[in-house]
N, C-alpha and C. Protein backbone atom coordinates (compact mmCIF):
# COMPACT_ATOMS: atom_id res chain seq x y z
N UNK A 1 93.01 100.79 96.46
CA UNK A 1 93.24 99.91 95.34
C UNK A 1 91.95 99.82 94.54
N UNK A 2 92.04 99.73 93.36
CA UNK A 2 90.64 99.77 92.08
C UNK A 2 90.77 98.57 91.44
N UNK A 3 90.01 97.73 91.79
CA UNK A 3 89.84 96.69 91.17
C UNK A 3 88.62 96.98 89.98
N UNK A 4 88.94 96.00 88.63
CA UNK A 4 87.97 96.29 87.50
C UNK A 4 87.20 97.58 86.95
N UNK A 5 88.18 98.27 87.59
CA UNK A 5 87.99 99.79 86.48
C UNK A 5 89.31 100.83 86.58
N UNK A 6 88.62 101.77 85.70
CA UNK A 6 90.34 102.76 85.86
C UNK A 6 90.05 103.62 86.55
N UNK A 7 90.91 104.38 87.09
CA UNK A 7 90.62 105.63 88.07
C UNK A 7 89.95 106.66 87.67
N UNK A 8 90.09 106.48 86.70
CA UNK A 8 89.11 107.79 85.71
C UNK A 8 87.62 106.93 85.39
N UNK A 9 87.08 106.02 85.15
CA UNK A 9 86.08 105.13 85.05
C UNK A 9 85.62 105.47 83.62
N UNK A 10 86.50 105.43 82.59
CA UNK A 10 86.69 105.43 81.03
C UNK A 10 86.73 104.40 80.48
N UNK A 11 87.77 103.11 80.98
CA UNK A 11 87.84 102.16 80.84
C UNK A 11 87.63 101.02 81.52
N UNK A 12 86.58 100.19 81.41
CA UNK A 12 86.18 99.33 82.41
C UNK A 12 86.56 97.96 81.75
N UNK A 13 86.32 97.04 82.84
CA UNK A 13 87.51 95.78 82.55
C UNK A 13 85.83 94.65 82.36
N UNK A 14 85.85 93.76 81.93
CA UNK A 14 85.22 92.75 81.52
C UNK A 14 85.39 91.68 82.43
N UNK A 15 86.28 91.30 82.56
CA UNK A 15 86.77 90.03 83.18
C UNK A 15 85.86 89.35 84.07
N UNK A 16 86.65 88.20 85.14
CA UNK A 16 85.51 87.76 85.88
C UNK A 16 87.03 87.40 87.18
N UNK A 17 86.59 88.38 88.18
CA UNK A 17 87.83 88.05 89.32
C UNK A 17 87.43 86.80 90.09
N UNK A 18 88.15 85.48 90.43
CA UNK A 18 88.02 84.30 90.82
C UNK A 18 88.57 84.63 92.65
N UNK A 19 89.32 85.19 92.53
CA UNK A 19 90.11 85.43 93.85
C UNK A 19 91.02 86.65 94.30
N UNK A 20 91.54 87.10 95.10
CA UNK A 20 92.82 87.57 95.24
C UNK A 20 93.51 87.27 96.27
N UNK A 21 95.24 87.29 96.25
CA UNK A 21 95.69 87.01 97.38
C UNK A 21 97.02 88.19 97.30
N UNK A 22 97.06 88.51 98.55
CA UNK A 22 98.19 89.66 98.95
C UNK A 22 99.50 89.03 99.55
N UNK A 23 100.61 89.15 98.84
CA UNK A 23 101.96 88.63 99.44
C UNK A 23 102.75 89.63 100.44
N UNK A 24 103.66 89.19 100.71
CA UNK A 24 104.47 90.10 101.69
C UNK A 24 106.03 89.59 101.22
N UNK A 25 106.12 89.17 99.81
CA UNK A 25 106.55 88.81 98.79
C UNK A 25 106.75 88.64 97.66
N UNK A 26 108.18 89.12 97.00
CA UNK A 26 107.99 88.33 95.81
C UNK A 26 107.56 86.98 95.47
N UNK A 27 106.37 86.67 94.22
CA UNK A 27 106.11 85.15 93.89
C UNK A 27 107.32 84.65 93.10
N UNK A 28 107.67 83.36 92.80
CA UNK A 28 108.35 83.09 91.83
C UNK A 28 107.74 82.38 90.73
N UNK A 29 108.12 82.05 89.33
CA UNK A 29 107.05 82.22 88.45
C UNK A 29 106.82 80.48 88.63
N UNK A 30 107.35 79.85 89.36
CA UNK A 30 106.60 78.50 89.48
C UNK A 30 105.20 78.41 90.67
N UNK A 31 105.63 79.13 91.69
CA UNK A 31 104.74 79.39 92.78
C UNK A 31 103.24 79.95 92.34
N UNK A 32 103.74 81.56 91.03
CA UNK A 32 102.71 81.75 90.16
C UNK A 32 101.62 80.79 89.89
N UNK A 33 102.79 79.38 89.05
CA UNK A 33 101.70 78.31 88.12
C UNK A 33 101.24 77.97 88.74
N UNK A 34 100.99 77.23 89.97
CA UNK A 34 101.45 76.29 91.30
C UNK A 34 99.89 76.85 91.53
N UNK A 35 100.32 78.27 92.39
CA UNK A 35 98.75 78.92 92.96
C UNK A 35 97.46 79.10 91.57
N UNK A 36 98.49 79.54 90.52
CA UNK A 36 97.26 79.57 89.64
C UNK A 36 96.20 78.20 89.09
N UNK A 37 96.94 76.99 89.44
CA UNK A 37 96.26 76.27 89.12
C UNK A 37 96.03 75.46 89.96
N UNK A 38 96.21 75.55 91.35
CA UNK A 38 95.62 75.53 92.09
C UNK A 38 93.83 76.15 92.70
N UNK A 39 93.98 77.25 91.85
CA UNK A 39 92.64 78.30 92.32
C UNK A 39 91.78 77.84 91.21
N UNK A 40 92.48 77.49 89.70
CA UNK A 40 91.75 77.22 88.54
C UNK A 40 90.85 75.65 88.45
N UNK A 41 91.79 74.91 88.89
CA UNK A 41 91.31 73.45 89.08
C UNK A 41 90.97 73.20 90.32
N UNK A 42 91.50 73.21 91.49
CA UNK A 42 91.07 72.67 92.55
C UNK A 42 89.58 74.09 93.23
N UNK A 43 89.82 75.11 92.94
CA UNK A 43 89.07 75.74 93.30
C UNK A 43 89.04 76.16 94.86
N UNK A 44 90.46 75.53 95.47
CA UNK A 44 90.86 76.06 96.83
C UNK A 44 92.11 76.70 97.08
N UNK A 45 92.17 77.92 97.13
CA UNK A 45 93.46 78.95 97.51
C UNK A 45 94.09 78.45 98.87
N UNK A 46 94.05 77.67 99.78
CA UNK A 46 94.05 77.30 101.04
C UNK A 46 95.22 76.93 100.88
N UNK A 47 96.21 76.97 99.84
CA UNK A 47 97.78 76.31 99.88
C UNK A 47 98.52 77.42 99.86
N UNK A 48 97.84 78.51 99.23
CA UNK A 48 98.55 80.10 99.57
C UNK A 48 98.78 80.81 100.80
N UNK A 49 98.16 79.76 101.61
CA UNK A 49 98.14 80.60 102.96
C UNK A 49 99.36 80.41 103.84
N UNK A 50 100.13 79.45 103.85
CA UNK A 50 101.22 79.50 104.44
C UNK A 50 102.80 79.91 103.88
N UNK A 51 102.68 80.35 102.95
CA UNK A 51 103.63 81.27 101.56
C UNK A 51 103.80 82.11 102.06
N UNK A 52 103.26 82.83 102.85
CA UNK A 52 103.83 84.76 103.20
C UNK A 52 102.84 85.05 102.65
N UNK A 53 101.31 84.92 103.05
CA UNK A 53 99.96 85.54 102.25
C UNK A 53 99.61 86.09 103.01
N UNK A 54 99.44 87.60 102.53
CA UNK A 54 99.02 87.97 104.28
C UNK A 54 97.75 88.82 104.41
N UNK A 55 97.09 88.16 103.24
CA UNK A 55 95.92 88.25 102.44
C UNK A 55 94.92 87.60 101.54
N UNK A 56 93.95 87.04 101.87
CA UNK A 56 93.29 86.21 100.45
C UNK A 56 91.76 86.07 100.44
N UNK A 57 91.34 86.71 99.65
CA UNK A 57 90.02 86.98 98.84
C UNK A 57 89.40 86.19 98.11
N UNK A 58 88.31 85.06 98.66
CA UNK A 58 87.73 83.92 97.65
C UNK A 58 86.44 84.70 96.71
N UNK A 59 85.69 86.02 97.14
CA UNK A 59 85.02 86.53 97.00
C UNK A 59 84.21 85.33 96.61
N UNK A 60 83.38 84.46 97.79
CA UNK A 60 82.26 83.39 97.46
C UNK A 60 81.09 83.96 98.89
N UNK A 61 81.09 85.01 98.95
CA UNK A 61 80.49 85.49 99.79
C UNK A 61 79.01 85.67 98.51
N UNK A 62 79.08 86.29 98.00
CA UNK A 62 78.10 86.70 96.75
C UNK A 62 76.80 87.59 97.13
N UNK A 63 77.15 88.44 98.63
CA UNK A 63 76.24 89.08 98.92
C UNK A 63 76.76 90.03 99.91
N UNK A 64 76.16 91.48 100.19
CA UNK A 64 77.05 92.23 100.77
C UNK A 64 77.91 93.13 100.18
N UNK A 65 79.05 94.07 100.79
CA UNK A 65 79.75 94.57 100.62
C UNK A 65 80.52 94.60 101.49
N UNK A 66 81.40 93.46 102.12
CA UNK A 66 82.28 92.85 102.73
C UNK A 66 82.94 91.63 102.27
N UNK A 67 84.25 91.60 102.09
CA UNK A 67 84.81 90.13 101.92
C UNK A 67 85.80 89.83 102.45
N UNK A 68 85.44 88.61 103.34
CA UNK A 68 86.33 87.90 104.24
C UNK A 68 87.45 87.73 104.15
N UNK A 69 88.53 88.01 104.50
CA UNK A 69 89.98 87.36 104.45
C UNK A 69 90.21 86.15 104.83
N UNK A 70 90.98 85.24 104.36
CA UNK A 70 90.84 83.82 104.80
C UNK A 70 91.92 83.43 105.55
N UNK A 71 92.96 84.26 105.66
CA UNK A 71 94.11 84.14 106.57
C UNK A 71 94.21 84.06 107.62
N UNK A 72 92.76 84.71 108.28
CA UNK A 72 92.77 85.08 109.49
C UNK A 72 93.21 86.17 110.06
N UNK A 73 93.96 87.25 109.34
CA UNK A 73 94.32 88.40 109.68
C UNK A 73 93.52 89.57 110.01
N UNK A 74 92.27 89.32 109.61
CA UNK A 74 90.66 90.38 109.69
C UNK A 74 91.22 91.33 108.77
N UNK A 75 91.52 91.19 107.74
CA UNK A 75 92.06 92.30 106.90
C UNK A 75 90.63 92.49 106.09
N UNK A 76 89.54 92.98 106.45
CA UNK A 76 88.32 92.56 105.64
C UNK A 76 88.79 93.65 104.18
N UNK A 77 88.33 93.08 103.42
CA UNK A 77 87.82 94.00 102.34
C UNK A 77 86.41 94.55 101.72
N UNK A 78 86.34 96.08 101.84
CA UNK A 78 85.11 96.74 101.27
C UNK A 78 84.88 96.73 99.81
N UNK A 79 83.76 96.76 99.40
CA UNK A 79 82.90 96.71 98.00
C UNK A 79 82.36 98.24 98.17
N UNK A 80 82.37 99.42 97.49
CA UNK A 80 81.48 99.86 97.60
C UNK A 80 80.65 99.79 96.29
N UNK A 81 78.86 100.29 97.14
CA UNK A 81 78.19 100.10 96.21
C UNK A 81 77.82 100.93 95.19
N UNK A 82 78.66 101.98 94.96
CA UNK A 82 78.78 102.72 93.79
C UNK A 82 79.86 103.51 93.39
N UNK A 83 80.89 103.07 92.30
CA UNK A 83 81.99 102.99 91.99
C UNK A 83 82.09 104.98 91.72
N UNK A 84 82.68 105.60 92.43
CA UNK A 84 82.92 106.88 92.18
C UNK A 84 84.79 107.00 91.30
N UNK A 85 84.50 107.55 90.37
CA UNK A 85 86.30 107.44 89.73
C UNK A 85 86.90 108.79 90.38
N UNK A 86 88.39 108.46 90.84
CA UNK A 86 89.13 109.40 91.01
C UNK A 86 89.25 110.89 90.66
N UNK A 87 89.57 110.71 89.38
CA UNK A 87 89.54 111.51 88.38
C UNK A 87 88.29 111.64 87.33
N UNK A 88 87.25 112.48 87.22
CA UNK A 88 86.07 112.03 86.56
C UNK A 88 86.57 113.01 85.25
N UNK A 89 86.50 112.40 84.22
CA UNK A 89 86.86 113.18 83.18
C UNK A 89 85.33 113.73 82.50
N UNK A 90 84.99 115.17 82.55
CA UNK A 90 83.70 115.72 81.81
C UNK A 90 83.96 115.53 80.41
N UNK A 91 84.97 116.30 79.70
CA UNK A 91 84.94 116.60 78.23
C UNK A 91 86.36 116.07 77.97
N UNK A 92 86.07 114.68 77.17
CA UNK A 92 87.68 114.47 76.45
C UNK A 92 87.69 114.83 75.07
N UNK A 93 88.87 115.29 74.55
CA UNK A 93 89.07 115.50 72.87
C UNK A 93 88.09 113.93 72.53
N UNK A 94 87.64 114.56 71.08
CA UNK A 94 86.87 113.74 70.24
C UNK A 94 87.91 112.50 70.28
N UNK A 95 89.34 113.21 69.52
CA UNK A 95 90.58 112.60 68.41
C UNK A 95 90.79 111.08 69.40
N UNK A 96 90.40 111.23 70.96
CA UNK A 96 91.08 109.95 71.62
C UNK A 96 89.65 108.57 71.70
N UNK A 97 88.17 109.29 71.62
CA UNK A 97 87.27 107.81 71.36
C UNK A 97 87.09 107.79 69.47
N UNK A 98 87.54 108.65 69.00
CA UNK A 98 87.31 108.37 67.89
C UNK A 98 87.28 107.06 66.76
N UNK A 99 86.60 106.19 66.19
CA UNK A 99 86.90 105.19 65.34
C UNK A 99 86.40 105.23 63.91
N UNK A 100 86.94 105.23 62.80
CA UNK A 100 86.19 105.26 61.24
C UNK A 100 85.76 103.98 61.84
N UNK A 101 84.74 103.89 61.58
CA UNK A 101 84.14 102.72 61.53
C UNK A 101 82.11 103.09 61.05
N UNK A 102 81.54 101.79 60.90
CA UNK A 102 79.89 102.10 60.40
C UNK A 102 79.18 103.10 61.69
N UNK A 103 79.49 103.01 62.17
CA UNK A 103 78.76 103.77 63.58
C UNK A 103 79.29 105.45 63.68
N UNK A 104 80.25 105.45 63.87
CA UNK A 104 81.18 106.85 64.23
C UNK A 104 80.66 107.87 62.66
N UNK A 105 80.86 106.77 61.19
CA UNK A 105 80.69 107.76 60.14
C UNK A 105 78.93 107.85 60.34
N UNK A 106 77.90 107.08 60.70
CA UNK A 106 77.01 107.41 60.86
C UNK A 106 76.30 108.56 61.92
N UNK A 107 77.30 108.69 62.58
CA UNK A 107 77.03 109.96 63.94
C UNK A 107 77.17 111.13 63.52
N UNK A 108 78.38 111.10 62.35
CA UNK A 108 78.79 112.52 61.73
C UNK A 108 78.10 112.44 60.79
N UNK A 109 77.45 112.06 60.18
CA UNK A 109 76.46 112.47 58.98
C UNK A 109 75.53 112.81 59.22
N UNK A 110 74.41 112.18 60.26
CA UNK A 110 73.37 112.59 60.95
C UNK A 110 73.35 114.14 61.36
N UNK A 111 74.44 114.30 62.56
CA UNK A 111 75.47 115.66 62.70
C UNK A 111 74.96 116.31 61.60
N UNK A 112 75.72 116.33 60.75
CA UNK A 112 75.72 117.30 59.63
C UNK A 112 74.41 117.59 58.94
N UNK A 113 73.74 116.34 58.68
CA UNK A 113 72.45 116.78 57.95
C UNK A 113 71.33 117.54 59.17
N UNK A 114 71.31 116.80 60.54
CA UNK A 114 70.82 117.64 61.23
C UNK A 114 70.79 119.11 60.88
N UNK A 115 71.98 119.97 61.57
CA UNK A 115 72.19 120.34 61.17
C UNK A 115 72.26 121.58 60.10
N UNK A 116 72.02 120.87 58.86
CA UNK A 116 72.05 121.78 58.00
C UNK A 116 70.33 122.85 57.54
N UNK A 117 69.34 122.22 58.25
CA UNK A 117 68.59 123.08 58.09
C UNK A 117 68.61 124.31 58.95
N UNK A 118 68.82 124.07 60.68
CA UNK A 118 68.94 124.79 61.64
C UNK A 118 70.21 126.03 60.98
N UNK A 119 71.29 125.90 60.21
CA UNK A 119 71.66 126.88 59.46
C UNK A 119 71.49 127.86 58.34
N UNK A 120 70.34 126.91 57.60
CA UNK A 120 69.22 127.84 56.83
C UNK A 120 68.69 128.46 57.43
N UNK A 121 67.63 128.29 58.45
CA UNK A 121 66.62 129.11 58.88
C UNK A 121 67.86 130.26 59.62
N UNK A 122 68.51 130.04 60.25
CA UNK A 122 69.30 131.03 61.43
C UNK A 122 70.03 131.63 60.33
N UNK A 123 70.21 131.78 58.85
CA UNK A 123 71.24 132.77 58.21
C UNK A 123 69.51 133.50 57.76
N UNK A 124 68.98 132.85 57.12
CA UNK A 124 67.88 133.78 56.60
C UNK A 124 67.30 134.61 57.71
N UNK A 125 67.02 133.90 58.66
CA UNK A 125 66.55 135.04 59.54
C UNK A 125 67.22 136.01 60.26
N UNK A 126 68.74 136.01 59.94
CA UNK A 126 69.57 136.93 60.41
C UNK A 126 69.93 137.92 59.59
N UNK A 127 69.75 137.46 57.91
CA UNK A 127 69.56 138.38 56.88
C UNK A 127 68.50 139.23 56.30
N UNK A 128 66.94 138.62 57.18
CA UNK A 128 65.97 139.43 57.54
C UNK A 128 66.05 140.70 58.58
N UNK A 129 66.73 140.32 59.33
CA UNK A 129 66.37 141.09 60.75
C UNK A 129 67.76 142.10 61.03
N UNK A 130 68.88 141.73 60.50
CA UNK A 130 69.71 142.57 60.69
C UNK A 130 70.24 143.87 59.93
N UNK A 131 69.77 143.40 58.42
CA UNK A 131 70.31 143.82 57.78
C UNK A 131 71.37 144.23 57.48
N UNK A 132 72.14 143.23 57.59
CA UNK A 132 73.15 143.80 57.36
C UNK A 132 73.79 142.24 56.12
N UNK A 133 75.20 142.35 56.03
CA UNK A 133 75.81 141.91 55.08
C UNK A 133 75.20 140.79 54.89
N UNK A 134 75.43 139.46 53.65
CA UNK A 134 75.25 138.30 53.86
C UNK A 134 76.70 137.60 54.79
N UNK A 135 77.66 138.24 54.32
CA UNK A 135 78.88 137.41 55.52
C UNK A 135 79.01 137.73 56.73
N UNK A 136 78.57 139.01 57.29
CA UNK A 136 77.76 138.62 58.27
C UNK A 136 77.25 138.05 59.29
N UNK A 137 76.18 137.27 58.43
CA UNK A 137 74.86 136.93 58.91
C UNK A 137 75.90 135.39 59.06
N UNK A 138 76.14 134.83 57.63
CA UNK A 138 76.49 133.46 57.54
C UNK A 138 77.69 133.54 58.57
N UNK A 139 78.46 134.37 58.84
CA UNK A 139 79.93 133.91 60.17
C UNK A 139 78.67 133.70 61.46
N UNK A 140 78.10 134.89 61.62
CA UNK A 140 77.23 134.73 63.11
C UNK A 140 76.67 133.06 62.66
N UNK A 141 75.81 132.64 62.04
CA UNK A 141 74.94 131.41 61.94
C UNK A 141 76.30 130.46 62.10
N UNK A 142 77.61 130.45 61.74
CA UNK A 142 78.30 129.36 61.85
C UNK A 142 78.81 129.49 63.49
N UNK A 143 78.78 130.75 64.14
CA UNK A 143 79.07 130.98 65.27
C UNK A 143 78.35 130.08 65.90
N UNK A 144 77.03 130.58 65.60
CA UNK A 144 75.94 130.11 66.74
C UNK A 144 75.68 128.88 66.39
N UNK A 145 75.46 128.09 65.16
CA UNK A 145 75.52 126.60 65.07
C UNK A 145 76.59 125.88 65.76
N UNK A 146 77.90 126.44 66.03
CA UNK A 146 78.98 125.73 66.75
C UNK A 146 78.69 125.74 68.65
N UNK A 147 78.31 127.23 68.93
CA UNK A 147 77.88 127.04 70.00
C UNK A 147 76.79 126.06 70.49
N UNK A 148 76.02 126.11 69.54
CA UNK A 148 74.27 124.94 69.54
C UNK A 148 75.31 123.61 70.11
N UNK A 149 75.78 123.40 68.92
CA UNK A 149 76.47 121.71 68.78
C UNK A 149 77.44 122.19 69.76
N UNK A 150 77.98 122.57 70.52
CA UNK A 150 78.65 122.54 71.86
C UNK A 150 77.54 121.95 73.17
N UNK A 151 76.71 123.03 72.94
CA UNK A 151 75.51 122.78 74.13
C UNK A 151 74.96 121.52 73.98
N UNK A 152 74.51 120.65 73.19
CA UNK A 152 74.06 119.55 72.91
C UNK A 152 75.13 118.64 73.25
């Protein structure tokens, strides 16, 4: 089970987990309110325990990588201390973090002006040294500028 991240570790969760408790049951949505505000206000899950809980996590340990079950079942639960994702994604399409926004158009402009000298020097000096066509020279320089901006 992955608590506060995704299996791929792309999307990570913010939140702040107060507790958990494991049923051996459906809740019903009053039992829901009942425990939830129970854990919210009173700040003791200890009424969940005789419900069919056959699991519950105060995480008030605040040290370690162990947390107690309070049921009494020794169902401990592990923390580890460095979140490895399932699925590690290396290279996603641009099109899915993409946003117009002040930041994203500032990445691609930089990009580009970068850039645009490293394609001067690499057509002229390919139109020095090869002799051969100017189209050419300029397909190879767009070749090899795409490969560059790959490697980077």
């Amino acid at each position: 089970m992955i608590l506060g991240n995704s299996a791929t570790g792309e999307s990570y969760w913010t939140g702040y987990l107060s507790g958990l408790a494991i049923y051996n049951r459906t809740l019903t949505p009053d039992e829901v309110v009942r425990n939830y505000q129970g854990w919210m206000n009173k700040g003791n899950p200890s009424a969940s325990i005789n419900n069919g809980c056959i699991a519950l996590y105060t995480f008030d340990e605040r040290k370690g990588t162990i947390v107690h079950d309070l049921t009494g079942n020794n169902n401990q639960l592990t923390i580890p201390e460095v979140f490895t994702p399932l699925r590690h994604i290396v290279l996603s399409p641009p099109w899915r973090d993409l946003r117009w926004d002040r930041s994203s158009i500032q990445d691609v402009t930089m990009n580009i002006i970068g850039f645009i000298p490293f394609g001067f020097f690499c057509a002229a000096f390919l139109c020095k040294v090869k002799r051969r066509g100017k189209c050419a020279a300029y397909l190879n320089t767009a070749l090899v500028g795409l490969g560059f901006s790959l490697a980077i």
